[in-house]
PDB file of N, CA and C in Angstrom:
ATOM      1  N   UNK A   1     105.358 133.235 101.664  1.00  0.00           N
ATOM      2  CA  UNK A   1     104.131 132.730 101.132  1.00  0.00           C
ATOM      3  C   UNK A   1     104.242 131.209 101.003  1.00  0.00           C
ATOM      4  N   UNK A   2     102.993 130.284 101.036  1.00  0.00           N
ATOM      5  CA  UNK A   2     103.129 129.191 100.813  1.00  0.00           C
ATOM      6  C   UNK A   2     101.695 128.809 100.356  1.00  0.00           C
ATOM      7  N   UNK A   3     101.802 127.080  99.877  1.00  0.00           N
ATOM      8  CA  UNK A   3     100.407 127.113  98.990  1.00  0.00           C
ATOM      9  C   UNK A   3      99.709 125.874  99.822  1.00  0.00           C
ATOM     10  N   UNK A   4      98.411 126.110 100.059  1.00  0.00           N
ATOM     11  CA  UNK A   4      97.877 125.316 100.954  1.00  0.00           C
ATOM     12  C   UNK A   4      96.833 124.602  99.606  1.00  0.00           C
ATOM     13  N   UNK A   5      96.270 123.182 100.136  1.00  0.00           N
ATOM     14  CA  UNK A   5      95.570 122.849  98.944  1.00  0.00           C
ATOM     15  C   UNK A   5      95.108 121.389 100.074  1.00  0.00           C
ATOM     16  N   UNK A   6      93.649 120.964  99.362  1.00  0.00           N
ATOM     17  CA  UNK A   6      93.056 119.493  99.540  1.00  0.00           C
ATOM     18  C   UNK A   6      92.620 118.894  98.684  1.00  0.00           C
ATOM     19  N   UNK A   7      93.016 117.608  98.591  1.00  0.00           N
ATOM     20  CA  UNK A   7      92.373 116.482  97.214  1.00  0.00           C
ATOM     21  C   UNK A   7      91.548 115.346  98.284  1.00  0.00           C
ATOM     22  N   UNK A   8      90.912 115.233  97.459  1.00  0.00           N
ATOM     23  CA  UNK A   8      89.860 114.303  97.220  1.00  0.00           C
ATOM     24  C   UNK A   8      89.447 113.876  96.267  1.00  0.00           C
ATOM     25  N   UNK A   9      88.917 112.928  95.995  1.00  0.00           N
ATOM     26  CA  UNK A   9      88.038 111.658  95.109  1.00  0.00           C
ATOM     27  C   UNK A   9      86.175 112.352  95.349  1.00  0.00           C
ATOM     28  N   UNK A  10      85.683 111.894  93.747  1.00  0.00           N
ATOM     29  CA  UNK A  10      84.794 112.257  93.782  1.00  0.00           C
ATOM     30  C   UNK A  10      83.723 111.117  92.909  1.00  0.00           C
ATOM     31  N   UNK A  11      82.641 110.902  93.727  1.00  0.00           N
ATOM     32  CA  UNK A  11      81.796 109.583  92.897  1.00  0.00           C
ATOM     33  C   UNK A  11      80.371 109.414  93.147  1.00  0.00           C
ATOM     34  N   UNK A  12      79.468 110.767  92.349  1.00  0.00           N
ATOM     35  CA  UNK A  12      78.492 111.057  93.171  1.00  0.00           C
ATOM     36  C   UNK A  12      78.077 111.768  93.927  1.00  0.00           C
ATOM     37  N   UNK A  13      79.048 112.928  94.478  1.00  0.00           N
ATOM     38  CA  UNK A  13      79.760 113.273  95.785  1.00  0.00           C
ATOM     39  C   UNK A  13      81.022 112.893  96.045  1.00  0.00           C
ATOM     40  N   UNK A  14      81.500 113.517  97.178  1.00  0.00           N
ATOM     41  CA  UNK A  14      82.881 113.650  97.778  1.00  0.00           C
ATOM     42  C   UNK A  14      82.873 112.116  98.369  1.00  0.00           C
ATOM     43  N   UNK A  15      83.819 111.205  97.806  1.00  0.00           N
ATOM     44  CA  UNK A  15      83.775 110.255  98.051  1.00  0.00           C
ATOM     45  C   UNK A  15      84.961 109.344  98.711  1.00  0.00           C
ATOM     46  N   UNK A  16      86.139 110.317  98.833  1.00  0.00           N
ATOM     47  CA  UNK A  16      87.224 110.046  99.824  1.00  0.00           C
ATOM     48  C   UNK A  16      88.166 110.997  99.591  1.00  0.00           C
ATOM     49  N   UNK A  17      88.972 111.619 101.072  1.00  0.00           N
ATOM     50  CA  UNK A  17      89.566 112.355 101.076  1.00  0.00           C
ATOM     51  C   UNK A  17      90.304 112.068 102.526  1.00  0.00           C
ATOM     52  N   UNK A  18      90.905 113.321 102.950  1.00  0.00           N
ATOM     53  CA  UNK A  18      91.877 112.841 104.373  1.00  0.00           C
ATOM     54  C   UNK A  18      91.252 112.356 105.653  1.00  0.00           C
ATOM     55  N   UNK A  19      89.821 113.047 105.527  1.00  0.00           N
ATOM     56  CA  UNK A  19      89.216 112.730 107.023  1.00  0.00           C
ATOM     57  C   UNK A  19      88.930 111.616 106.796  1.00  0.00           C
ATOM     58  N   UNK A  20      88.187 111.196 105.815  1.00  0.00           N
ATOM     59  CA  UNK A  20      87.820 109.621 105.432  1.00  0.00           C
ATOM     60  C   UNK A  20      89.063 108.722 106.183  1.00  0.00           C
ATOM     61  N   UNK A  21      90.723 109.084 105.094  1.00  0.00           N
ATOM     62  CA  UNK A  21      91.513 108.180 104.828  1.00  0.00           C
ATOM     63  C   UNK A  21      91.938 108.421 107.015  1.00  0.00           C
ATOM     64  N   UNK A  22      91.887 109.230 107.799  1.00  0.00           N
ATOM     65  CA  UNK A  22      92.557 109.339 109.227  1.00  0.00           C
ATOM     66  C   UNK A  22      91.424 108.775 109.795  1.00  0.00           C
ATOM     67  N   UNK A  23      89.512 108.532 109.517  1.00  0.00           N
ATOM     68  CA  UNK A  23      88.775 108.072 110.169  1.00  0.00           C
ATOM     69  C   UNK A  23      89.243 106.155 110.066  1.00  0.00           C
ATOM     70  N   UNK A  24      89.710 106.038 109.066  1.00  0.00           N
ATOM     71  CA  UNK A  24      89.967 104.638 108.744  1.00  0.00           C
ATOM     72  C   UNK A  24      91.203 103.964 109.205  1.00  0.00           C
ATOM     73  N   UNK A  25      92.072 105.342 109.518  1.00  0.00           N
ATOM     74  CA  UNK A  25      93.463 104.938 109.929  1.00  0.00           C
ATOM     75  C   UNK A  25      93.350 104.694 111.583  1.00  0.00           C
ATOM     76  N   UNK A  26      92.445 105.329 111.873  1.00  0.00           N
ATOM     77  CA  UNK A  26      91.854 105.012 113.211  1.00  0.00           C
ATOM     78  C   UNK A  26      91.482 103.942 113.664  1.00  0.00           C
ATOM     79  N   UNK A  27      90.588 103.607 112.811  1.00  0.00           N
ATOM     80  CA  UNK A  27      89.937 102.306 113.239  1.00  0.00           C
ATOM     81  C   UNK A  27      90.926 101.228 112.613  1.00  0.00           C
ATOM     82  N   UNK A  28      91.606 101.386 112.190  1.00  0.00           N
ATOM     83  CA  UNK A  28      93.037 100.276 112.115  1.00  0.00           C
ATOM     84  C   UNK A  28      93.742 100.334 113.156  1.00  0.00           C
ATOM     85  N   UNK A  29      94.166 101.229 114.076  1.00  0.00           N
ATOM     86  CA  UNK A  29      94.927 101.215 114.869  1.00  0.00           C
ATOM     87  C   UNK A  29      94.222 100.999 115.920  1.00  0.00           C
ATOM     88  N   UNK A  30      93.305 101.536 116.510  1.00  0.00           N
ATOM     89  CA  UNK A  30      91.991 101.064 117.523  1.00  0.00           C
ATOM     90  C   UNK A  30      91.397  99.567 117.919  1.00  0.00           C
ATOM     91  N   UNK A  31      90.645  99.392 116.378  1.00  0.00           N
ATOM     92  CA  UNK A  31      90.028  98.329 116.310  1.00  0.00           C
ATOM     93  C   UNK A  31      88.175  98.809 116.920  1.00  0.00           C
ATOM     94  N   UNK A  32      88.238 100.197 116.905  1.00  0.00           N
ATOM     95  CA  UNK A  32      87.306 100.544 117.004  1.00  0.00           C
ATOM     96  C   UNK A  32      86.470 101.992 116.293  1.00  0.00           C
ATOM     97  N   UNK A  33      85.451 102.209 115.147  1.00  0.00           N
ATOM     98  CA  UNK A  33      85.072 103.233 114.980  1.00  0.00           C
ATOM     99  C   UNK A  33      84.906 104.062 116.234  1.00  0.00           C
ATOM    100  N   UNK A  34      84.270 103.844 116.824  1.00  0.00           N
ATOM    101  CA  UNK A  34      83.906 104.924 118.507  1.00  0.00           C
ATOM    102  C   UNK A  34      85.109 105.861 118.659  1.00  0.00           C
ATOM    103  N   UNK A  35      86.039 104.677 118.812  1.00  0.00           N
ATOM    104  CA  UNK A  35      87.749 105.356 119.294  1.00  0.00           C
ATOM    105  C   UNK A  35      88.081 106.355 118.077  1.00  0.00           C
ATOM    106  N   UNK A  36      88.227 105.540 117.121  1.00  0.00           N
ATOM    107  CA  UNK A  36      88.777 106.564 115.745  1.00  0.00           C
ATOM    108  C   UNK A  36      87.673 107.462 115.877  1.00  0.00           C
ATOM    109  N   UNK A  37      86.277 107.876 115.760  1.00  0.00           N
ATOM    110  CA  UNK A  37      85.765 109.079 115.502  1.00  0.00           C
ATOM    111  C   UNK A  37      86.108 109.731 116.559  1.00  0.00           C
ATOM    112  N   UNK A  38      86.348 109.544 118.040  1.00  0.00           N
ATOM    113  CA  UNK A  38      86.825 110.482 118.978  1.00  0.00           C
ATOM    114  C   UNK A  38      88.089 110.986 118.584  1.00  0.00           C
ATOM    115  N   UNK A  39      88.986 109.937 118.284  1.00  0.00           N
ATOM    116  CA  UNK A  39      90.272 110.673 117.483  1.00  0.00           C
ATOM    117  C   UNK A  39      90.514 112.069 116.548  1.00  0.00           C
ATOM    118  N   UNK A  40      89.371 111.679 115.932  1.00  0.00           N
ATOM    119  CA  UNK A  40      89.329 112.979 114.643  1.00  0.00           C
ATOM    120  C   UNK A  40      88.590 114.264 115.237  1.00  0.00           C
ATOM    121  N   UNK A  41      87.830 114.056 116.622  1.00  0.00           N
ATOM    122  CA  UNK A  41      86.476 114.875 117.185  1.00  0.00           C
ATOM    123  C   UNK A  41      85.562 114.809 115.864  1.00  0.00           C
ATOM    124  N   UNK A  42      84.952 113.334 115.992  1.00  0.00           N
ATOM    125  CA  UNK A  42      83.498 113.067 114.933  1.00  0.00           C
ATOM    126  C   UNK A  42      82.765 112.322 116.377  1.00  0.00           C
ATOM    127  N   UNK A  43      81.399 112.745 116.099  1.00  0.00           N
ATOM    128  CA  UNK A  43      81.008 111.838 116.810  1.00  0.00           C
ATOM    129  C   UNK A  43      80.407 110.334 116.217  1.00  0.00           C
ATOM    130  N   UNK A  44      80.520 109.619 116.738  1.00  0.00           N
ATOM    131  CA  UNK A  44      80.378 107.779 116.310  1.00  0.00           C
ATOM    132  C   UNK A  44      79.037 108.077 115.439  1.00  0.00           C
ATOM    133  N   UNK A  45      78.130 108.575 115.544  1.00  0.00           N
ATOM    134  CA  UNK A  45      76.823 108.594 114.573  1.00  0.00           C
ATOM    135  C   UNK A  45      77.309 109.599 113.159  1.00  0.00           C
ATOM    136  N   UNK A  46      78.033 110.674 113.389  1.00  0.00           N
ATOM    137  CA  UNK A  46      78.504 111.197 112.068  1.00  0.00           C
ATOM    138  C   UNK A  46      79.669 109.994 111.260  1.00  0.00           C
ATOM    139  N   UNK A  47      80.634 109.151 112.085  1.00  0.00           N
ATOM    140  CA  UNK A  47      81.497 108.578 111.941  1.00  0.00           C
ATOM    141  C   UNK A  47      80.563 107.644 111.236  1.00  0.00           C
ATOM    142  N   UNK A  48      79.668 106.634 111.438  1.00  0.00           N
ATOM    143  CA  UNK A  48      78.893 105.453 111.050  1.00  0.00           C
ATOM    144  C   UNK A  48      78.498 106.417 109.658  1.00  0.00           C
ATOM    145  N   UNK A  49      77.515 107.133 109.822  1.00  0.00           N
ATOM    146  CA  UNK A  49      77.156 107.878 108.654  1.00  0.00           C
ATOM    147  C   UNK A  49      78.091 108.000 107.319  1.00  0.00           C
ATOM    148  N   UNK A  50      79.107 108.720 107.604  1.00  0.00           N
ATOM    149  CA  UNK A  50      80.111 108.765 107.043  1.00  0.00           C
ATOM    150  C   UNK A  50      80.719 107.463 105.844  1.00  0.00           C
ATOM    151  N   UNK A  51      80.773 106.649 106.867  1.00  0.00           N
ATOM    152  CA  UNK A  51      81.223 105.211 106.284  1.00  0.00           C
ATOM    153  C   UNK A  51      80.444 104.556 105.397  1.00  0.00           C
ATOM    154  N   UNK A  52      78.826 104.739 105.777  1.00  0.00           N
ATOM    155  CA  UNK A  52      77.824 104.114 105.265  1.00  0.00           C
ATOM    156  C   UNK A  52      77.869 104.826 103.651  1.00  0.00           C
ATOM    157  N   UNK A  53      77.949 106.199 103.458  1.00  0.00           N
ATOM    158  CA  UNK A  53      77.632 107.048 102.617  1.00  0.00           C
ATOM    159  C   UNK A  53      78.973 106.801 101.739  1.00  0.00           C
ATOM    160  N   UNK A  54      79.870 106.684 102.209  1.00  0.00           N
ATOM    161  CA  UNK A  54      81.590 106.658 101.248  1.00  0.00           C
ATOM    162  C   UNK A  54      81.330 104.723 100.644  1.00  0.00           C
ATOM    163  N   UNK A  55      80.994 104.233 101.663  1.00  0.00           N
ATOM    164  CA  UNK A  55      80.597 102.579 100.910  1.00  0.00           C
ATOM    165  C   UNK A  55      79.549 102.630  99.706  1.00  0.00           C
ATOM    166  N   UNK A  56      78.880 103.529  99.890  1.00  0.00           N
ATOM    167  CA  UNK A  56      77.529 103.113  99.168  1.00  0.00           C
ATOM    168  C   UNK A  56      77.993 103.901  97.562  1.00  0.00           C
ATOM    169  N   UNK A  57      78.660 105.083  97.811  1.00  0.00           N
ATOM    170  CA  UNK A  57      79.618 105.673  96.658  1.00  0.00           C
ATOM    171  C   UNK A  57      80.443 104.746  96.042  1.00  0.00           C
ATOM    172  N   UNK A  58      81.585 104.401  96.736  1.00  0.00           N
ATOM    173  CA  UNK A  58      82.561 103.197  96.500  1.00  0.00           C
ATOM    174  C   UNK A  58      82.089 102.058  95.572  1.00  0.00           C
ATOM    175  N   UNK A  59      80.808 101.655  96.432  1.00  0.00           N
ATOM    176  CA  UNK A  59      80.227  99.901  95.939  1.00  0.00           C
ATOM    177  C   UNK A  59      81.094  98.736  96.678  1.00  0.00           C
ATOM    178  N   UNK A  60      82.027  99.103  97.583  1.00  0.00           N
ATOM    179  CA  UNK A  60      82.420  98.276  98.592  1.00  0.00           C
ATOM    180  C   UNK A  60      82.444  98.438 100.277  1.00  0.00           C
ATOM    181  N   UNK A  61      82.253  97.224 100.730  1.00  0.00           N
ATOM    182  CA  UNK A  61      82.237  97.616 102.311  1.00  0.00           C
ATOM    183  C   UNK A  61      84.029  98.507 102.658  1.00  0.00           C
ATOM    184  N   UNK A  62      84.094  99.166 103.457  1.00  0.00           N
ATOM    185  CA  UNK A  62      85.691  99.704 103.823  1.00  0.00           C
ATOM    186  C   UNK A  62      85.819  98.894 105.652  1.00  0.00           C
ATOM    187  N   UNK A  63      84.353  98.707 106.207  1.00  0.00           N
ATOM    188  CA  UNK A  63      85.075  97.767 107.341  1.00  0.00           C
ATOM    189  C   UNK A  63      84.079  96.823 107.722  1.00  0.00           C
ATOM    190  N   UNK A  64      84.232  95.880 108.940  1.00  0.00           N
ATOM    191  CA  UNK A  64      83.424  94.855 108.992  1.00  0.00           C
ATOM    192  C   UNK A  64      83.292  95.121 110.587  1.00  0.00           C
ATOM    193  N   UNK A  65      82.165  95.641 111.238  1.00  0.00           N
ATOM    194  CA  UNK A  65      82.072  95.634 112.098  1.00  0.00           C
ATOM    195  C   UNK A  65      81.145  94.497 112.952  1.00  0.00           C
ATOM    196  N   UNK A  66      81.586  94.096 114.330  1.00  0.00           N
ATOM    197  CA  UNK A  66      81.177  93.308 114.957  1.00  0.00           C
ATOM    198  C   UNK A  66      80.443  93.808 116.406  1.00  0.00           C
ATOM    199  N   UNK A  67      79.280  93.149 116.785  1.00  0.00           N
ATOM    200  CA  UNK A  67      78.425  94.119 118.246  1.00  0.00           C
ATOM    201  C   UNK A  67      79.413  93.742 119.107  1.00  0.00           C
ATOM    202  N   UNK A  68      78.952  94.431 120.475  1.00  0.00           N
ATOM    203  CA  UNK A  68      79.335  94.208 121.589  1.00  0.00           C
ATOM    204  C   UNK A  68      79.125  92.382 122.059  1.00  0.00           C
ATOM    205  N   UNK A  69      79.496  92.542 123.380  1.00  0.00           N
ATOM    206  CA  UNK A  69      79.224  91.120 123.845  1.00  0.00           C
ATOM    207  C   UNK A  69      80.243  90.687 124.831  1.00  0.00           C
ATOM    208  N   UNK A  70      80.727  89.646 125.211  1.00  0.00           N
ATOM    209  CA  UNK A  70      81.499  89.333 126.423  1.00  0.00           C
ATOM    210  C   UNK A  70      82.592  89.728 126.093  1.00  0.00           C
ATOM    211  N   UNK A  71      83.010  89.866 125.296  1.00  0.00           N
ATOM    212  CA  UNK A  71      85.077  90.878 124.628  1.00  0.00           C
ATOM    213  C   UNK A  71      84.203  92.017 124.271  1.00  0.00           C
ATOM    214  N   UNK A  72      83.205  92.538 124.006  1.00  0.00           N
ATOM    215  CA  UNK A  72      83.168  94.170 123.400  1.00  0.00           C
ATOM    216  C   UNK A  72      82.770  94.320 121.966  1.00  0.00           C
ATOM    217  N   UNK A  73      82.469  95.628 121.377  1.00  0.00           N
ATOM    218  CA  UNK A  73      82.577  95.335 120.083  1.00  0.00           C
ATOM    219  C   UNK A  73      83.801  95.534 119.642  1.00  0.00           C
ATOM    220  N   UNK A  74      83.755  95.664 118.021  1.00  0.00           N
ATOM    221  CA  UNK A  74      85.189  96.485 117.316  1.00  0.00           C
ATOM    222  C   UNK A  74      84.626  96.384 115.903  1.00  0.00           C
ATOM    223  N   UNK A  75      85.280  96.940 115.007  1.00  0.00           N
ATOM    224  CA  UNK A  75      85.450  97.146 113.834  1.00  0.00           C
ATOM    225  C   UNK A  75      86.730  97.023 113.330  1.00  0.00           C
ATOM    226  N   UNK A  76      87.396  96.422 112.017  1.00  0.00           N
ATOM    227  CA  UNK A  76      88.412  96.150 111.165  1.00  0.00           C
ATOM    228  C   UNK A  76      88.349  96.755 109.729  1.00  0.00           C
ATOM    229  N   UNK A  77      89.163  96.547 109.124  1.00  0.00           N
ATOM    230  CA  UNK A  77      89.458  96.895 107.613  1.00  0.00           C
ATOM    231  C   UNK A  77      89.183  95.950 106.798  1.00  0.00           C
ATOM    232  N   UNK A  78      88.252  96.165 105.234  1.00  0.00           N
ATOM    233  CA  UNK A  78      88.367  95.097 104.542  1.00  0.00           C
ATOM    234  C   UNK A  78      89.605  95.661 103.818  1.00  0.00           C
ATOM    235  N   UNK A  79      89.810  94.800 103.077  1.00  0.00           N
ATOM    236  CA  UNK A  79      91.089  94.639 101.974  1.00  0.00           C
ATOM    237  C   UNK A  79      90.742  95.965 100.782  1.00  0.00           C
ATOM    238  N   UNK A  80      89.533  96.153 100.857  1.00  0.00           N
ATOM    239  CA  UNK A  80      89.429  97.185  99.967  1.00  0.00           C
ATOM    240  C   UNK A  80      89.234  98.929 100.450  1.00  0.00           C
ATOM    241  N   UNK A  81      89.027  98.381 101.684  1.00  0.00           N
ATOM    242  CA  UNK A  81      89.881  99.779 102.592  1.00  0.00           C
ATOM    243  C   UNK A  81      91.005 100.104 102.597  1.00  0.00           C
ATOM    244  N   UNK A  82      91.956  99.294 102.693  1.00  0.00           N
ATOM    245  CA  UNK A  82      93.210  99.075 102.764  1.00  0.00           C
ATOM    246  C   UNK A  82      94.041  99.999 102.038  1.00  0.00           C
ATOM    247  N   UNK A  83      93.318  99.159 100.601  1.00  0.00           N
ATOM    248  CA  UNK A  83      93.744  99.217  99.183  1.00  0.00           C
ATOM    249  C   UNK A  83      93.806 100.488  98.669  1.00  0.00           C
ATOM    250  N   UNK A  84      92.399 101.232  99.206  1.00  0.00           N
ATOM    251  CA  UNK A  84      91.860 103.181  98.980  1.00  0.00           C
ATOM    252  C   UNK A  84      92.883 103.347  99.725  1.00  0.00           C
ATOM    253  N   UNK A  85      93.006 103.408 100.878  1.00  0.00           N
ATOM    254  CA  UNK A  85      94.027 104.279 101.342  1.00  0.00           C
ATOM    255  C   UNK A  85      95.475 104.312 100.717  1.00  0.00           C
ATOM    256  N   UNK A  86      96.278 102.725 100.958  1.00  0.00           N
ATOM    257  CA  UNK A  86      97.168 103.559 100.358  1.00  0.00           C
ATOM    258  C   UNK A  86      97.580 103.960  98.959  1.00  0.00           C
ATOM    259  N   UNK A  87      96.123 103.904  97.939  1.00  0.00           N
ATOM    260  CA  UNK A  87      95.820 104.787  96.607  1.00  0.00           C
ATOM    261  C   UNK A  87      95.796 105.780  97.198  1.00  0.00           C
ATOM    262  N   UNK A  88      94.903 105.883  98.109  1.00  0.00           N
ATOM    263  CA  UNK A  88      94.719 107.979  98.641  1.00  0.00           C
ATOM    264  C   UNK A  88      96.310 108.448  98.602  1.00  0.00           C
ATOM    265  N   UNK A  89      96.841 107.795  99.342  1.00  0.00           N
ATOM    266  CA  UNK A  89      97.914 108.010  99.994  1.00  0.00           C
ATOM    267  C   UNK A  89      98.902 108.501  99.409  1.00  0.00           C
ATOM    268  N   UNK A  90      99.630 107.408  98.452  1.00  0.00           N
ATOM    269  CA  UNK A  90     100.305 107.636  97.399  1.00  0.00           C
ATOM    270  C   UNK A  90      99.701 109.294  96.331  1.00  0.00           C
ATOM    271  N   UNK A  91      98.586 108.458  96.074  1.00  0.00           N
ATOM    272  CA  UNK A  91      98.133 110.141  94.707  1.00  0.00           C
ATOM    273  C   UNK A  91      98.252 111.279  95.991  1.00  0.00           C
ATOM    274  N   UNK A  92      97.788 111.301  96.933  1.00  0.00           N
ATOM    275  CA  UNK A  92      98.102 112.691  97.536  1.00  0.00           C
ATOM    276  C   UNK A  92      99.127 113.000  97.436  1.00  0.00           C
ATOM    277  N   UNK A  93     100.408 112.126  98.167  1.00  0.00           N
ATOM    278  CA  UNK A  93     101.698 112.441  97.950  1.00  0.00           C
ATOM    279  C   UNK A  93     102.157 113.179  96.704  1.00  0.00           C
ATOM    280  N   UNK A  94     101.781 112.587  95.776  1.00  0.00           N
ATOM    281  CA  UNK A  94     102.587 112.668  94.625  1.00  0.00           C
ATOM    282  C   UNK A  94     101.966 113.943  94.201  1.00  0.00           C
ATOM    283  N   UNK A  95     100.461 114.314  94.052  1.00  0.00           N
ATOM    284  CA  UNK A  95     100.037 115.439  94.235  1.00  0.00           C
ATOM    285  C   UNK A  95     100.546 116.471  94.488  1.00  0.00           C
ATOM    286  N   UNK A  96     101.011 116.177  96.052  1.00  0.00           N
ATOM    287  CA  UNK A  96     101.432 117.487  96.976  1.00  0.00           C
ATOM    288  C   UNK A  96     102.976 117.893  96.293  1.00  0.00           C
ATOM    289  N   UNK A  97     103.396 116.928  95.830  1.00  0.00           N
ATOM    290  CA  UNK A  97     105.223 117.139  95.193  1.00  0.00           C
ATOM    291  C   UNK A  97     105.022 118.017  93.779  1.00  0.00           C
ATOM    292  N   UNK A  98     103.943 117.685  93.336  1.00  0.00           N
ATOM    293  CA  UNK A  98     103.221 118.098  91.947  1.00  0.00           C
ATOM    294  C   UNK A  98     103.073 119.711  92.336  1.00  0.00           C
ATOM    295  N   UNK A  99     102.563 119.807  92.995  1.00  0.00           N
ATOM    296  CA  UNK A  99     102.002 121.616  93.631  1.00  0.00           C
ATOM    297  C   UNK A  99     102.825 122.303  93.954  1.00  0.00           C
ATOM    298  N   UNK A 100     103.194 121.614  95.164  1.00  0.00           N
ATOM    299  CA  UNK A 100     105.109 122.295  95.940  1.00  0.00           C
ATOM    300  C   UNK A 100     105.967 122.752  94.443  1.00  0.00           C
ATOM    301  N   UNK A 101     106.286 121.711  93.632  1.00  0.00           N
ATOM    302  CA  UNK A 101     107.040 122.251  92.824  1.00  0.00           C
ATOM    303  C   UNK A 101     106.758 123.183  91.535  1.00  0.00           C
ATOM    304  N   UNK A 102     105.322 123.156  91.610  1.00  0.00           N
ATOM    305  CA  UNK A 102     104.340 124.360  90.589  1.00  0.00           C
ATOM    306  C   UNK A 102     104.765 125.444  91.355  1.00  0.00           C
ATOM    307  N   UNK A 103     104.347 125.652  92.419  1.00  0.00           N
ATOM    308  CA  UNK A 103     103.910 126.789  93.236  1.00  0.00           C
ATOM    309  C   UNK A 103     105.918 127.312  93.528  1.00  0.00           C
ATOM    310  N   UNK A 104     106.666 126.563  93.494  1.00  0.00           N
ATOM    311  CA  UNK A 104     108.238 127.039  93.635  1.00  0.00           C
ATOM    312  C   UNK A 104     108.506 127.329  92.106  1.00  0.00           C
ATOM    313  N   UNK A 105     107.969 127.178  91.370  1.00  0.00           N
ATOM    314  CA  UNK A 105     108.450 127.645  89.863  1.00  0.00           C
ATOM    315  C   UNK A 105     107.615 128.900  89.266  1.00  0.00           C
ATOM    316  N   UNK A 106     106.546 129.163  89.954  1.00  0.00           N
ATOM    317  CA  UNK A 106     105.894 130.121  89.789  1.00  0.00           C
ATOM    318  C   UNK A 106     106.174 131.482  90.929  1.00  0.00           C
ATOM    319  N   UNK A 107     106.531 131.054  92.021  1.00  0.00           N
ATOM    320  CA  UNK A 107     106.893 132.441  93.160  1.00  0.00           C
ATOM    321  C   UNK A 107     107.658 132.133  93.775  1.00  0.00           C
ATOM    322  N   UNK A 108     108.929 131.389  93.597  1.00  0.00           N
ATOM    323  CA  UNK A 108     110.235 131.562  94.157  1.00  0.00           C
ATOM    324  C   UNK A 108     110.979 132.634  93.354  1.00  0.00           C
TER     325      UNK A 108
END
């Protein structure tokens, strides 16, 4: 047996959680929402959506996107994207060590 579980943040609504924190980890490594929502299989209009709706919860932008044009478009991280994640990051962790060792003291 083992114990499966998901956290998330809540503000209004579901206001960050893993798909959020891997849609964002995407577009850090990319430099593009398009790319990161193909990453996750979102499509770029659920992906935009997404972002728009977790900012407007938040009260901060999470990226700064720029149009197309003779280099292309892209999108980046503000500092307060950054910052959520690795808060997500960390409390999940510590979370998941929190559970693992509930769930081994209760049915091991």
């Amino acid at each position: 047996m083992q114990v499966k579980y998901k956290i998330w943040l809540e503000k209004e609504g579901k206001a960050f959680g893993l798909g959020p924190y891997l849609l964002l980890k995407g577009i850090e490594e990319t430099g593009s929402l398009n790319h990161a929502a193909r990453r996750i299989h979102m499509s770029y209009s659920q992906a935009h959506k997404l972002i728009k709706d977790i900012e407007k919860r938040l009260g901060f932008p999470l990226i700064i996107s720029h149009a197309g044009g003779h280099d292309g478009g892209g999108s980046k991280l503000t500092d307060e994207a950054k910052t959520i994640m690795d808060k997500y990051l960390a409390f999940e962790k510590e979370c998941g060590a929190a559970i693992e060792a509930a769930f081994h003291k209760h049915f091991d």
